[in-house]
PDB file of N, CA and C in Angstrom:
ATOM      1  N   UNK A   1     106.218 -72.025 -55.000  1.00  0.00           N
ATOM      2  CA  UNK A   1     105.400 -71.121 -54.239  1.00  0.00           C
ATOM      3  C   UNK A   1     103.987 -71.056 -54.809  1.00  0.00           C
ATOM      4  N   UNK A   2     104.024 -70.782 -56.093  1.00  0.00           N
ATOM      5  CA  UNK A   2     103.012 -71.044 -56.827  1.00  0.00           C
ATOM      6  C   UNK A   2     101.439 -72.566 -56.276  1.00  0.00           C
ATOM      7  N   UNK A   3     102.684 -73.719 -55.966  1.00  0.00           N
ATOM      8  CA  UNK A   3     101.997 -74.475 -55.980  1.00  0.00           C
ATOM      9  C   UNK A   3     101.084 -74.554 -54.272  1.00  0.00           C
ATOM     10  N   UNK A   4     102.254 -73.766 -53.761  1.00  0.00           N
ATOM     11  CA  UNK A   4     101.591 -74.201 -52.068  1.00  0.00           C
ATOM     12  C   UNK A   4     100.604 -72.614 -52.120  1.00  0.00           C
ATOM     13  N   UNK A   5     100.037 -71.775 -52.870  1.00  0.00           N
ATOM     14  CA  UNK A   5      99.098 -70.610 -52.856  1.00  0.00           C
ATOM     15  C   UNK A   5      97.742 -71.868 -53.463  1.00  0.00           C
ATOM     16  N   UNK A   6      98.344 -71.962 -54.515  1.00  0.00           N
ATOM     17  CA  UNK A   6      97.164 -73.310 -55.354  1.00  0.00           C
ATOM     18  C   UNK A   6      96.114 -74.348 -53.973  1.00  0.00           C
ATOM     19  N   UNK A   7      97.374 -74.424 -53.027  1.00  0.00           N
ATOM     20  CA  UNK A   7      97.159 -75.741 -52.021  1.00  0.00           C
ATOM     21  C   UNK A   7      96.310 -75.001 -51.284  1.00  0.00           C
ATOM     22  N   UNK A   8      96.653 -73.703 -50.358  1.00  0.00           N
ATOM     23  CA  UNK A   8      96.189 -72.763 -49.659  1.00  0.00           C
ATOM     24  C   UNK A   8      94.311 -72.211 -50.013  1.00  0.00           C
ATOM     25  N   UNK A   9      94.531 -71.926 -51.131  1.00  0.00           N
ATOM     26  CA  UNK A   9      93.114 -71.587 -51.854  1.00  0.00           C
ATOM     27  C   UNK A   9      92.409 -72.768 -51.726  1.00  0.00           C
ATOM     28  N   UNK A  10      92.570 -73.733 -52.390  1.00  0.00           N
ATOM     29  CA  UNK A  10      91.715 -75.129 -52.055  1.00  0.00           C
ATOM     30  C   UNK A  10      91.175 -75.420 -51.208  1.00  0.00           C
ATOM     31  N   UNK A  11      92.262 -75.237 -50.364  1.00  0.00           N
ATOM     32  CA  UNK A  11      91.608 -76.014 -48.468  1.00  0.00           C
ATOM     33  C   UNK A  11      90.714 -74.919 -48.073  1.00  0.00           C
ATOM     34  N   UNK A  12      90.647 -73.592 -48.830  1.00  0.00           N
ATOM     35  CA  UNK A  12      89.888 -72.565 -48.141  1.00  0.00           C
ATOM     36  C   UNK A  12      88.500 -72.236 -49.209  1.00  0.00           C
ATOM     37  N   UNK A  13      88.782 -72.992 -50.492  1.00  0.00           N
ATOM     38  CA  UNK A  13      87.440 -72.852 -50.842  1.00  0.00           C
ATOM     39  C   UNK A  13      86.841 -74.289 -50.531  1.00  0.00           C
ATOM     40  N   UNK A  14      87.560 -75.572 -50.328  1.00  0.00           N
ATOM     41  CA  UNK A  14      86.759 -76.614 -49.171  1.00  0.00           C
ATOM     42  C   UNK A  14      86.121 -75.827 -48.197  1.00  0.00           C
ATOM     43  N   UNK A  15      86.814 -75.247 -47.556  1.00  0.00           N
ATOM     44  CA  UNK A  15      86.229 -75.254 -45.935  1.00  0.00           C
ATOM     45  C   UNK A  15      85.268 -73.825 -46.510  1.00  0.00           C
ATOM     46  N   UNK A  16      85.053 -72.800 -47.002  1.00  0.00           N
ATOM     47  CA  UNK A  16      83.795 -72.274 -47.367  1.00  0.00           C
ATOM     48  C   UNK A  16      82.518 -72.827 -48.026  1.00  0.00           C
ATOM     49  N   UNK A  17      82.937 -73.733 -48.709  1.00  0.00           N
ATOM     50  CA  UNK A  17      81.635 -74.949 -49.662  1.00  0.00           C
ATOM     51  C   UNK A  17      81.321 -75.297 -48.363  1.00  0.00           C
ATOM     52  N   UNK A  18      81.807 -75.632 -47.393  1.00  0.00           N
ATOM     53  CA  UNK A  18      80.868 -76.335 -46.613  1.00  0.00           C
ATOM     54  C   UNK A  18      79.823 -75.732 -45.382  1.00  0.00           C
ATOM     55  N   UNK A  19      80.141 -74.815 -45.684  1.00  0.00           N
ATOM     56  CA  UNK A  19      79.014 -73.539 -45.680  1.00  0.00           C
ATOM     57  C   UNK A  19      79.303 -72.799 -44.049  1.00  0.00           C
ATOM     58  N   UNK A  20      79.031 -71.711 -44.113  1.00  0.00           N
ATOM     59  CA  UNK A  20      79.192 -70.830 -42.999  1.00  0.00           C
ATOM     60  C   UNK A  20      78.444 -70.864 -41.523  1.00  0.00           C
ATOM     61  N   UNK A  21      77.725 -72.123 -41.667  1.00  0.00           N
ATOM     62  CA  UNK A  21      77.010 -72.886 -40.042  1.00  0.00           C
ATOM     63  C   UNK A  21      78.315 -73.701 -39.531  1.00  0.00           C
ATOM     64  N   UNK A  22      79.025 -73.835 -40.291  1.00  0.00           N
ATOM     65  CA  UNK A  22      80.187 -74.849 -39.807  1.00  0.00           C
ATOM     66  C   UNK A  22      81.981 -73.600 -40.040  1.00  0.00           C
ATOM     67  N   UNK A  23      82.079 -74.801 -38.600  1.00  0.00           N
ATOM     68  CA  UNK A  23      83.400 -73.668 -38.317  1.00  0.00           C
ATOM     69  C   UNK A  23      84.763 -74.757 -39.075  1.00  0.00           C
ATOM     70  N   UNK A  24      84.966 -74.840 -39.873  1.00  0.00           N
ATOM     71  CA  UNK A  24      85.742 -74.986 -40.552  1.00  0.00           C
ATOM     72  C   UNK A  24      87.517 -75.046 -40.084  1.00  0.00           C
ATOM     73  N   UNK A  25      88.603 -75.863 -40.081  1.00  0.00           N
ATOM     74  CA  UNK A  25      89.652 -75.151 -39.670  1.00  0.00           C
ATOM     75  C   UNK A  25      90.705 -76.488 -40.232  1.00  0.00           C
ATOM     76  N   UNK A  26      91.929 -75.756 -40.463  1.00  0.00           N
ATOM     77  CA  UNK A  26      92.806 -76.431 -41.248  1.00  0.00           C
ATOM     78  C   UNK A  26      94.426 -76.735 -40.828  1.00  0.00           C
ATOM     79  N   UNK A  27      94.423 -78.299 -40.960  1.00  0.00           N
ATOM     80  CA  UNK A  27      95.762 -78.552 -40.036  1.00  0.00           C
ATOM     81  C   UNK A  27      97.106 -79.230 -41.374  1.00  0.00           C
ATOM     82  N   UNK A  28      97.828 -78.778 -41.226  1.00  0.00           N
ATOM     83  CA  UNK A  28      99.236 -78.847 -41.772  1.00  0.00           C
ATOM     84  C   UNK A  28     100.358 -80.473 -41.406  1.00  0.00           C
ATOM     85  N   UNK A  29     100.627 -81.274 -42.463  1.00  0.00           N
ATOM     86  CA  UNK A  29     101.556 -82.015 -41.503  1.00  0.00           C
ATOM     87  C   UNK A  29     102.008 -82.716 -42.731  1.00  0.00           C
ATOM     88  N   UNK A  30     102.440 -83.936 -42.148  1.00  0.00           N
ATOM     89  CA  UNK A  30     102.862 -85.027 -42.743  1.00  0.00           C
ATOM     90  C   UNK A  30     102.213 -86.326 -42.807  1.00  0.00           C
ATOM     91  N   UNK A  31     101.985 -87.363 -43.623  1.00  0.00           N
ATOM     92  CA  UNK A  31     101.433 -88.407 -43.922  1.00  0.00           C
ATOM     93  C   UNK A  31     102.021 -89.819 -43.008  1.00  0.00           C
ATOM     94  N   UNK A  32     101.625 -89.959 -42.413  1.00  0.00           N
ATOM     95  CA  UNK A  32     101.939 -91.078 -41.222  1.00  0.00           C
ATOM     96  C   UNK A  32     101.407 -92.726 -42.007  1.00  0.00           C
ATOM     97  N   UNK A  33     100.199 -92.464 -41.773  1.00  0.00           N
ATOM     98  CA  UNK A  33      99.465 -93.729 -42.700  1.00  0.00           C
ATOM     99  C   UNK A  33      97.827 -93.003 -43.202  1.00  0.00           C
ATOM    100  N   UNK A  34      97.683 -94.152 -44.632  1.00  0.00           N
ATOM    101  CA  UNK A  34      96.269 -93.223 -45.156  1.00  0.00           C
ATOM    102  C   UNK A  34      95.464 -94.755 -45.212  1.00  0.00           C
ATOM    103  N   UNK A  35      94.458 -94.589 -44.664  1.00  0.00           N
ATOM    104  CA  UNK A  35      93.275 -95.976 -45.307  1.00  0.00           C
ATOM    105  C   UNK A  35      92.059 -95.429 -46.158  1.00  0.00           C
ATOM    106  N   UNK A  36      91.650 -96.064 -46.576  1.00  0.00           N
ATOM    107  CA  UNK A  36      90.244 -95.955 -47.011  1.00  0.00           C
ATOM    108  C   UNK A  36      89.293 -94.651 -46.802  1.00  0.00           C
ATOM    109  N   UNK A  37      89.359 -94.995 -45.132  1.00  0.00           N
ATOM    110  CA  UNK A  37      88.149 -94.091 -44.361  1.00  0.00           C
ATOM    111  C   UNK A  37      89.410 -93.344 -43.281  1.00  0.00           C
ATOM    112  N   UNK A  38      90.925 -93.114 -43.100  1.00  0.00           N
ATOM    113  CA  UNK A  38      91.506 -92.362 -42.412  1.00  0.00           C
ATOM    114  C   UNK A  38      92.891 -92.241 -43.044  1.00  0.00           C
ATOM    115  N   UNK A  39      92.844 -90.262 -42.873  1.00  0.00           N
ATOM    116  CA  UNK A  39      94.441 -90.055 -42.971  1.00  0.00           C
ATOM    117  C   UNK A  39      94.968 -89.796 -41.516  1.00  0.00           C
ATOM    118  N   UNK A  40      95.972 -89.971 -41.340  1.00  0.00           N
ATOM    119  CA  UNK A  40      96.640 -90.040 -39.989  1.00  0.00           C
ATOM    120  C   UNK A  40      97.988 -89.704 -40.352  1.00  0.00           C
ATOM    121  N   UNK A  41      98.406 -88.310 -39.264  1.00  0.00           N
ATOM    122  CA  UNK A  41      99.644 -87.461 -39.602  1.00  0.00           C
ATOM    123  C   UNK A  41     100.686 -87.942 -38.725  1.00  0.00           C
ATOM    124  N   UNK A  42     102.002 -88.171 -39.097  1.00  0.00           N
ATOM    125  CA  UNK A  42     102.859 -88.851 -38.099  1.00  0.00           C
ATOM    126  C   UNK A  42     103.171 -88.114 -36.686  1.00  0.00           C
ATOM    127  N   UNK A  43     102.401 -86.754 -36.362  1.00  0.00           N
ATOM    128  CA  UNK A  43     102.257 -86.639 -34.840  1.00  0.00           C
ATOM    129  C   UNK A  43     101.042 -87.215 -34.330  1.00  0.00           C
ATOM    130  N   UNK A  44     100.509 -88.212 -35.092  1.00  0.00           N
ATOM    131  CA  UNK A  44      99.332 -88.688 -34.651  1.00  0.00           C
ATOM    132  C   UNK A  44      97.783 -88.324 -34.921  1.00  0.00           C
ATOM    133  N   UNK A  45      97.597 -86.807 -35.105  1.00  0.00           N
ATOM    134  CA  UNK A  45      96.441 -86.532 -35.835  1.00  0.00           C
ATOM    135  C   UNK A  45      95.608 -87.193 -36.857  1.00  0.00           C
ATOM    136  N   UNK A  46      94.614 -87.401 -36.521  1.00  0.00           N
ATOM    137  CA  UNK A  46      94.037 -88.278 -37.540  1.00  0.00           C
ATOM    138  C   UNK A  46      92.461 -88.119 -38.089  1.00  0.00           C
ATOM    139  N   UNK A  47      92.109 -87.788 -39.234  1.00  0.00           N
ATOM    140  CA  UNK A  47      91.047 -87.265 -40.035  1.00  0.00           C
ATOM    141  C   UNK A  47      89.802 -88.447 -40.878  1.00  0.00           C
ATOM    142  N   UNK A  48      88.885 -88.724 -40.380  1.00  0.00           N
ATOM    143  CA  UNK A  48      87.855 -89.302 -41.235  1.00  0.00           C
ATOM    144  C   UNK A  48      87.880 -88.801 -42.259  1.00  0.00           C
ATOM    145  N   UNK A  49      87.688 -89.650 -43.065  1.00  0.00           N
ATOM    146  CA  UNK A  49      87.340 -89.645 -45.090  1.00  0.00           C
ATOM    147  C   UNK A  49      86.114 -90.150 -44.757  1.00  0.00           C
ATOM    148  N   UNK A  50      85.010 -88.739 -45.524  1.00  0.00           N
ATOM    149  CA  UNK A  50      83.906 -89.702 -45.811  1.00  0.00           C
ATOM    150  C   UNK A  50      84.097 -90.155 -46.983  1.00  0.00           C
ATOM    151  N   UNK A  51      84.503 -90.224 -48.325  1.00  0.00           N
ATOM    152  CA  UNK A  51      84.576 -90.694 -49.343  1.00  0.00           C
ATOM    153  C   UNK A  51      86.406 -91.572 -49.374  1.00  0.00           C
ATOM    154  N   UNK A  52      86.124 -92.944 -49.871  1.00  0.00           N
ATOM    155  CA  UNK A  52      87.154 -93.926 -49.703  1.00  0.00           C
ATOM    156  C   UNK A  52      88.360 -92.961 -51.367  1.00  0.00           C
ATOM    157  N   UNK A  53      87.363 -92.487 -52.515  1.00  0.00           N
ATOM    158  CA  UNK A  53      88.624 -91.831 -53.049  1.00  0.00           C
ATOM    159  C   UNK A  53      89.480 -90.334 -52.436  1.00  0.00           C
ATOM    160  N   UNK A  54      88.949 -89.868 -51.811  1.00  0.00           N
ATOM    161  CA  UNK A  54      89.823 -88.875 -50.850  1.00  0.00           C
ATOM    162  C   UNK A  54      91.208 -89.545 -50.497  1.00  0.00           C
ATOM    163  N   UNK A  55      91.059 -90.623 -50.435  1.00  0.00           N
ATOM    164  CA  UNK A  55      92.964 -91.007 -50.489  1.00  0.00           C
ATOM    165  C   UNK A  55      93.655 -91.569 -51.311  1.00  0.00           C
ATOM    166  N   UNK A  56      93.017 -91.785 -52.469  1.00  0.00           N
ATOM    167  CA  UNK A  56      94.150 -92.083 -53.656  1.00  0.00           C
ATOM    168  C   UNK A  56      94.774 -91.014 -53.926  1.00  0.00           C
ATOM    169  N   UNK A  57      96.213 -91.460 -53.934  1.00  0.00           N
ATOM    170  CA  UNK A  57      97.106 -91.097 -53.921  1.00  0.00           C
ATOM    171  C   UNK A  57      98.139 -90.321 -53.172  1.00  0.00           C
ATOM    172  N   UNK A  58      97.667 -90.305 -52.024  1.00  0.00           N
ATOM    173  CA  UNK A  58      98.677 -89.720 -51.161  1.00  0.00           C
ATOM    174  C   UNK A  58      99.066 -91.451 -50.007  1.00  0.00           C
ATOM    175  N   UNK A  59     100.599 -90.982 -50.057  1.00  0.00           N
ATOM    176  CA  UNK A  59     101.167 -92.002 -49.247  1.00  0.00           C
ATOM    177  C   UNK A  59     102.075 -91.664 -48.285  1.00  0.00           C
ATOM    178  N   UNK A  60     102.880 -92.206 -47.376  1.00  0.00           N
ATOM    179  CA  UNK A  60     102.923 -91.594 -46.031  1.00  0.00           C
ATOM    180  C   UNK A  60     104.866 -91.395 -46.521  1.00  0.00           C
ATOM    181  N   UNK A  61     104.375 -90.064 -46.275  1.00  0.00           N
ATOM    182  CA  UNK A  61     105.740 -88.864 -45.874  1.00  0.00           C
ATOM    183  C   UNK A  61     105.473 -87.946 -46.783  1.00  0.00           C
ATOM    184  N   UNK A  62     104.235 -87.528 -47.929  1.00  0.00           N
ATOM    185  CA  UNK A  62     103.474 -86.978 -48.103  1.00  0.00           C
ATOM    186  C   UNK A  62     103.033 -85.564 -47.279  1.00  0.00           C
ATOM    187  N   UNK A  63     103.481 -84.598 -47.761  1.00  0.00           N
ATOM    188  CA  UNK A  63     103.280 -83.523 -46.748  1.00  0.00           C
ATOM    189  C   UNK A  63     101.446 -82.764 -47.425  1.00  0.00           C
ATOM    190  N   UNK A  64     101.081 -82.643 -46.498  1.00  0.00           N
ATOM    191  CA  UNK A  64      99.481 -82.172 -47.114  1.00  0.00           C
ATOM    192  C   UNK A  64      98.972 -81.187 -46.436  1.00  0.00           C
ATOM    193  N   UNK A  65      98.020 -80.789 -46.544  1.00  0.00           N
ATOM    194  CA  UNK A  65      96.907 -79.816 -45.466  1.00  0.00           C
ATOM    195  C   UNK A  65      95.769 -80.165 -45.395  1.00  0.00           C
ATOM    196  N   UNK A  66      94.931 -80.170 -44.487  1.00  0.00           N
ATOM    197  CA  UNK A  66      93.841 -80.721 -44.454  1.00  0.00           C
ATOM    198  C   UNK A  66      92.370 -79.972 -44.013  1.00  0.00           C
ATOM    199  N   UNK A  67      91.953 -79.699 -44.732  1.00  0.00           N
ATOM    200  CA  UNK A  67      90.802 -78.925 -44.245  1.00  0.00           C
ATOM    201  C   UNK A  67      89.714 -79.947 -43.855  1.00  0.00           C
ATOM    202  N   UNK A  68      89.094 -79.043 -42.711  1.00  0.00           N
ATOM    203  CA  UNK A  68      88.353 -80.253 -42.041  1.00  0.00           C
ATOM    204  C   UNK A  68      87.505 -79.687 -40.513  1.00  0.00           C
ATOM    205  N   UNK A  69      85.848 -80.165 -40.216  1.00  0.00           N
ATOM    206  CA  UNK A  69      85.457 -79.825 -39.538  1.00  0.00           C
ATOM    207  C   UNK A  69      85.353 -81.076 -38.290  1.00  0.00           C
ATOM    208  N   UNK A  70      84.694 -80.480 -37.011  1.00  0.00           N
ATOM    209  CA  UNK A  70      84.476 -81.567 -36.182  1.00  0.00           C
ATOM    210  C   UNK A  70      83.228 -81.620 -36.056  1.00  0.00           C
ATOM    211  N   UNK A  71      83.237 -83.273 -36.018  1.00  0.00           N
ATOM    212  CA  UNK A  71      81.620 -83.694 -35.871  1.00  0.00           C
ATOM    213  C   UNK A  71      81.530 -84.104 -34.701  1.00  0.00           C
ATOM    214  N   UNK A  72      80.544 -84.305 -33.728  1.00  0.00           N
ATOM    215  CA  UNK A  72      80.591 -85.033 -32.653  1.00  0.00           C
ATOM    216  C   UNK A  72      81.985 -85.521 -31.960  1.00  0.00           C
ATOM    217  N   UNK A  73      82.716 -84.724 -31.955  1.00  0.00           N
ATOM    218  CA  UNK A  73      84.022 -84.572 -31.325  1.00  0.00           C
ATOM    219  C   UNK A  73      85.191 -85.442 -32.136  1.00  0.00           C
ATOM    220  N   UNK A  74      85.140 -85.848 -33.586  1.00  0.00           N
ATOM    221  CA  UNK A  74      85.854 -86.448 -34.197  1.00  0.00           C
ATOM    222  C   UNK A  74      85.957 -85.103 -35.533  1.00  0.00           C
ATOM    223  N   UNK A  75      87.097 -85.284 -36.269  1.00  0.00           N
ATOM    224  CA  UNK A  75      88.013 -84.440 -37.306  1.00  0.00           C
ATOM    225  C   UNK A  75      87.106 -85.197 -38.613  1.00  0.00           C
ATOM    226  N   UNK A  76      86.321 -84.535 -39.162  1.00  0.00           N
ATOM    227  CA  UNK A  76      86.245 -85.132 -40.373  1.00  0.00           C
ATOM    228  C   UNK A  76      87.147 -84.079 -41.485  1.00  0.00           C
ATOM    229  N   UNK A  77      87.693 -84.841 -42.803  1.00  0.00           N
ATOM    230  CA  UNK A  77      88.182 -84.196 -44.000  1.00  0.00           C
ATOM    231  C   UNK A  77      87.128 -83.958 -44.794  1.00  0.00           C
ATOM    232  N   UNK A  78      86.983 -82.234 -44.756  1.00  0.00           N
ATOM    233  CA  UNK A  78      86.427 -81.555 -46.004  1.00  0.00           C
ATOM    234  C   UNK A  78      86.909 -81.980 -47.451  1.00  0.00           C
ATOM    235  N   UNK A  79      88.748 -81.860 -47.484  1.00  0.00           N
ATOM    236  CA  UNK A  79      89.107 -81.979 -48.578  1.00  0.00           C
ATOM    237  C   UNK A  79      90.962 -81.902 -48.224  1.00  0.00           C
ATOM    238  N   UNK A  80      91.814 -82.985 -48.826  1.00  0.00           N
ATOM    239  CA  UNK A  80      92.829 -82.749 -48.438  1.00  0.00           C
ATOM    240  C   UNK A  80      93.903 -82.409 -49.861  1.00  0.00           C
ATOM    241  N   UNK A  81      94.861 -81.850 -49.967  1.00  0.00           N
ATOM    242  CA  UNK A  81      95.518 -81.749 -50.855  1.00  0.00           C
ATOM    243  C   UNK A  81      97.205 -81.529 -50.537  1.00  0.00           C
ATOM    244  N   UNK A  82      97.574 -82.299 -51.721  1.00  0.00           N
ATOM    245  CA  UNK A  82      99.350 -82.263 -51.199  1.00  0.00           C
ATOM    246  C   UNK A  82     100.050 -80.868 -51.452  1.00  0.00           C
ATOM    247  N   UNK A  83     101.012 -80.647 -50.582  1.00  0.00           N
ATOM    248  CA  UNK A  83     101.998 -79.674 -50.508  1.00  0.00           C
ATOM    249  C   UNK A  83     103.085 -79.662 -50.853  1.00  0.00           C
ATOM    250  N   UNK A  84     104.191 -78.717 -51.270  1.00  0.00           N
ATOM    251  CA  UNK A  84     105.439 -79.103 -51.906  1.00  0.00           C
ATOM    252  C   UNK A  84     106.011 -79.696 -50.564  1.00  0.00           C
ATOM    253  N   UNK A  85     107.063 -80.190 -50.424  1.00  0.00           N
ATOM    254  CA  UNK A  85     108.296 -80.822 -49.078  1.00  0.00           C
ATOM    255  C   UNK A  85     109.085 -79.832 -48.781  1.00  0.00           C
ATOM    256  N   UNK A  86     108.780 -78.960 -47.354  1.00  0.00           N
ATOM    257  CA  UNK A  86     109.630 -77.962 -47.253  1.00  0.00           C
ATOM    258  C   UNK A  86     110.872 -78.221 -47.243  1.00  0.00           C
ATOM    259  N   UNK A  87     111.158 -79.185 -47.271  1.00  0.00           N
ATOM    260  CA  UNK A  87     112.622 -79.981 -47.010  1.00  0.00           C
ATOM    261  C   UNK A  87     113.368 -80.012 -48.099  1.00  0.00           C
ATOM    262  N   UNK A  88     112.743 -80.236 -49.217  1.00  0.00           N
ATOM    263  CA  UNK A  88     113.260 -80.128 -50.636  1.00  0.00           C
ATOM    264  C   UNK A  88     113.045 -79.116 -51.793  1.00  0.00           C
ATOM    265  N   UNK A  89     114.234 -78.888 -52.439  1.00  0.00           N
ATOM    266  CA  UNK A  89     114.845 -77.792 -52.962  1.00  0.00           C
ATOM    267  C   UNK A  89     114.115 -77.828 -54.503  1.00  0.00           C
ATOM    268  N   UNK A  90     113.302 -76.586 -54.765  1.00  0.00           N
ATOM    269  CA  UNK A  90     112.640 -76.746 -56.050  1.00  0.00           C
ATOM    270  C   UNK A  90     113.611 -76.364 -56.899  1.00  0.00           C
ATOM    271  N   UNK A  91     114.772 -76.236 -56.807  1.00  0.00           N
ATOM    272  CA  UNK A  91     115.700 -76.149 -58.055  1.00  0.00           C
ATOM    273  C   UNK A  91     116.478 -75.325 -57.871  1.00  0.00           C
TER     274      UNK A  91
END
Protein backbone atom coordinates (compact mmCIF):
# COMPACT_ATOMS: atom_id res chain seq x y z
CA UNK A 1 0.00 0.00 0.00
CA UNK A 2 2.77 1.96 0.95
CA UNK A 3 4.19 1.56 -2.42
CA UNK A 4 1.06 2.41 -4.67
CA UNK A 5 0.62 6.06 -2.18
CA UNK A 6 4.61 6.48 -3.25
CA UNK A 7 3.22 5.81 -7.08
CA UNK A 8 0.10 8.13 -6.51
CA UNK A 9 2.21 11.19 -5.16
CA UNK A 10 4.64 11.00 -8.10
CA UNK A 11 2.28 11.08 -10.94
CA UNK A 12 0.77 14.08 -9.01
CA UNK A 13 3.84 15.93 -8.29
CA UNK A 14 4.67 15.17 -12.30
CA UNK A 15 1.56 16.51 -13.36
CA UNK A 16 1.93 19.80 -10.93
CA UNK A 17 5.82 20.46 -12.17
CA UNK A 18 4.35 20.88 -15.25
CA UNK A 19 2.74 23.79 -14.21
CA UNK A 20 -0.85 24.98 -13.73
CA UNK A 21 -1.45 26.41 -17.64
CA UNK A 22 -1.62 22.74 -18.39
CA UNK A 23 -4.43 20.45 -17.50
CA UNK A 24 -2.71 17.57 -16.51
CA UNK A 25 -4.56 14.04 -16.09
CA UNK A 26 -3.63 10.50 -15.24
CA UNK A 27 -4.43 7.07 -16.74
CA UNK A 28 -3.99 3.63 -14.97
CA UNK A 29 -3.30 0.25 -16.87
CA UNK A 30 -1.16 -2.28 -18.04
CA UNK A 31 1.97 -2.47 -20.27
CA UNK A 32 1.04 -3.76 -23.76
CA UNK A 33 4.37 -2.74 -25.55
CA UNK A 34 7.07 0.14 -24.58
CA UNK A 35 9.56 1.72 -27.39
CA UNK A 36 11.85 4.32 -27.19
CA UNK A 37 9.44 7.24 -27.95
CA UNK A 38 5.94 5.08 -26.89
CA UNK A 39 4.27 3.30 -24.01
CA UNK A 40 1.19 1.59 -25.18
CA UNK A 41 -1.39 -0.05 -22.64
CA UNK A 42 -2.88 -3.40 -23.70
CA UNK A 43 -6.43 -1.64 -24.15
CA UNK A 44 -4.60 0.20 -26.61
CA UNK A 45 -3.86 3.59 -25.07
CA UNK A 46 -0.85 4.90 -26.03
CA UNK A 47 1.56 7.80 -24.60
CA UNK A 48 4.57 9.75 -26.30
CA UNK A 49 7.98 9.72 -24.39
CA UNK A 50 9.66 12.74 -24.95
CA UNK A 51 12.78 11.40 -23.40
CA UNK A 52 13.92 7.70 -24.91
CA UNK A 53 15.04 6.91 -20.93
CA UNK A 54 11.38 7.23 -19.68
CA UNK A 55 11.21 3.54 -20.64
CA UNK A 56 13.91 1.73 -19.23
CA UNK A 57 12.68 -0.58 -17.51
CA UNK A 58 9.28 -1.19 -17.69
CA UNK A 59 8.15 -4.20 -19.87
CA UNK A 60 4.83 -5.32 -21.00
CA UNK A 61 2.41 -6.75 -18.26
CA UNK A 62 3.92 -4.14 -16.14
CA UNK A 63 1.12 -2.42 -14.40
CA UNK A 64 1.90 1.54 -14.21
CA UNK A 65 0.18 5.00 -14.13
CA UNK A 66 0.81 7.51 -16.26
CA UNK A 67 0.67 11.02 -15.87
CA UNK A 68 0.38 12.91 -18.87
CA UNK A 69 -0.93 15.95 -20.84
CA UNK A 70 -2.39 16.45 -24.43
CA UNK A 71 -0.64 18.21 -27.00
CA UNK A 72 -2.18 18.90 -30.22
CA UNK A 73 -4.56 16.10 -29.72
CA UNK A 74 -1.88 13.40 -28.91
CA UNK A 75 -1.12 11.96 -24.94
CA UNK A 76 2.24 13.00 -24.12
CA UNK A 77 4.03 11.27 -20.71
CA UNK A 78 4.81 13.76 -18.01
CA UNK A 79 6.24 10.91 -16.05
CA UNK A 80 5.35 7.23 -15.69
CA UNK A 81 5.91 4.96 -12.75
CA UNK A 82 5.24 1.24 -11.87
CA UNK A 83 2.52 -0.04 -9.61
CA UNK A 84 2.26 -3.07 -7.39
CA UNK A 85 -0.01 -6.10 -9.59
CA UNK A 86 -3.36 -5.97 -8.16
CA UNK A 87 -3.45 -9.49 -9.00
CA UNK A 88 -0.69 -10.47 -6.77
CA UNK A 89 -0.54 -11.18 -3.18
CA UNK A 90 2.07 -9.04 -1.16
CA UNK A 91 2.39 -11.76 1.34
Amino acid sequence: MKTLALATASVAFLAAAAGSALAAQQADGTVGSVTANTITFTNGQSFRLEHPNEALGFIPGDTVSVGYQNENGHPVALGVVRRPDPTKSSG
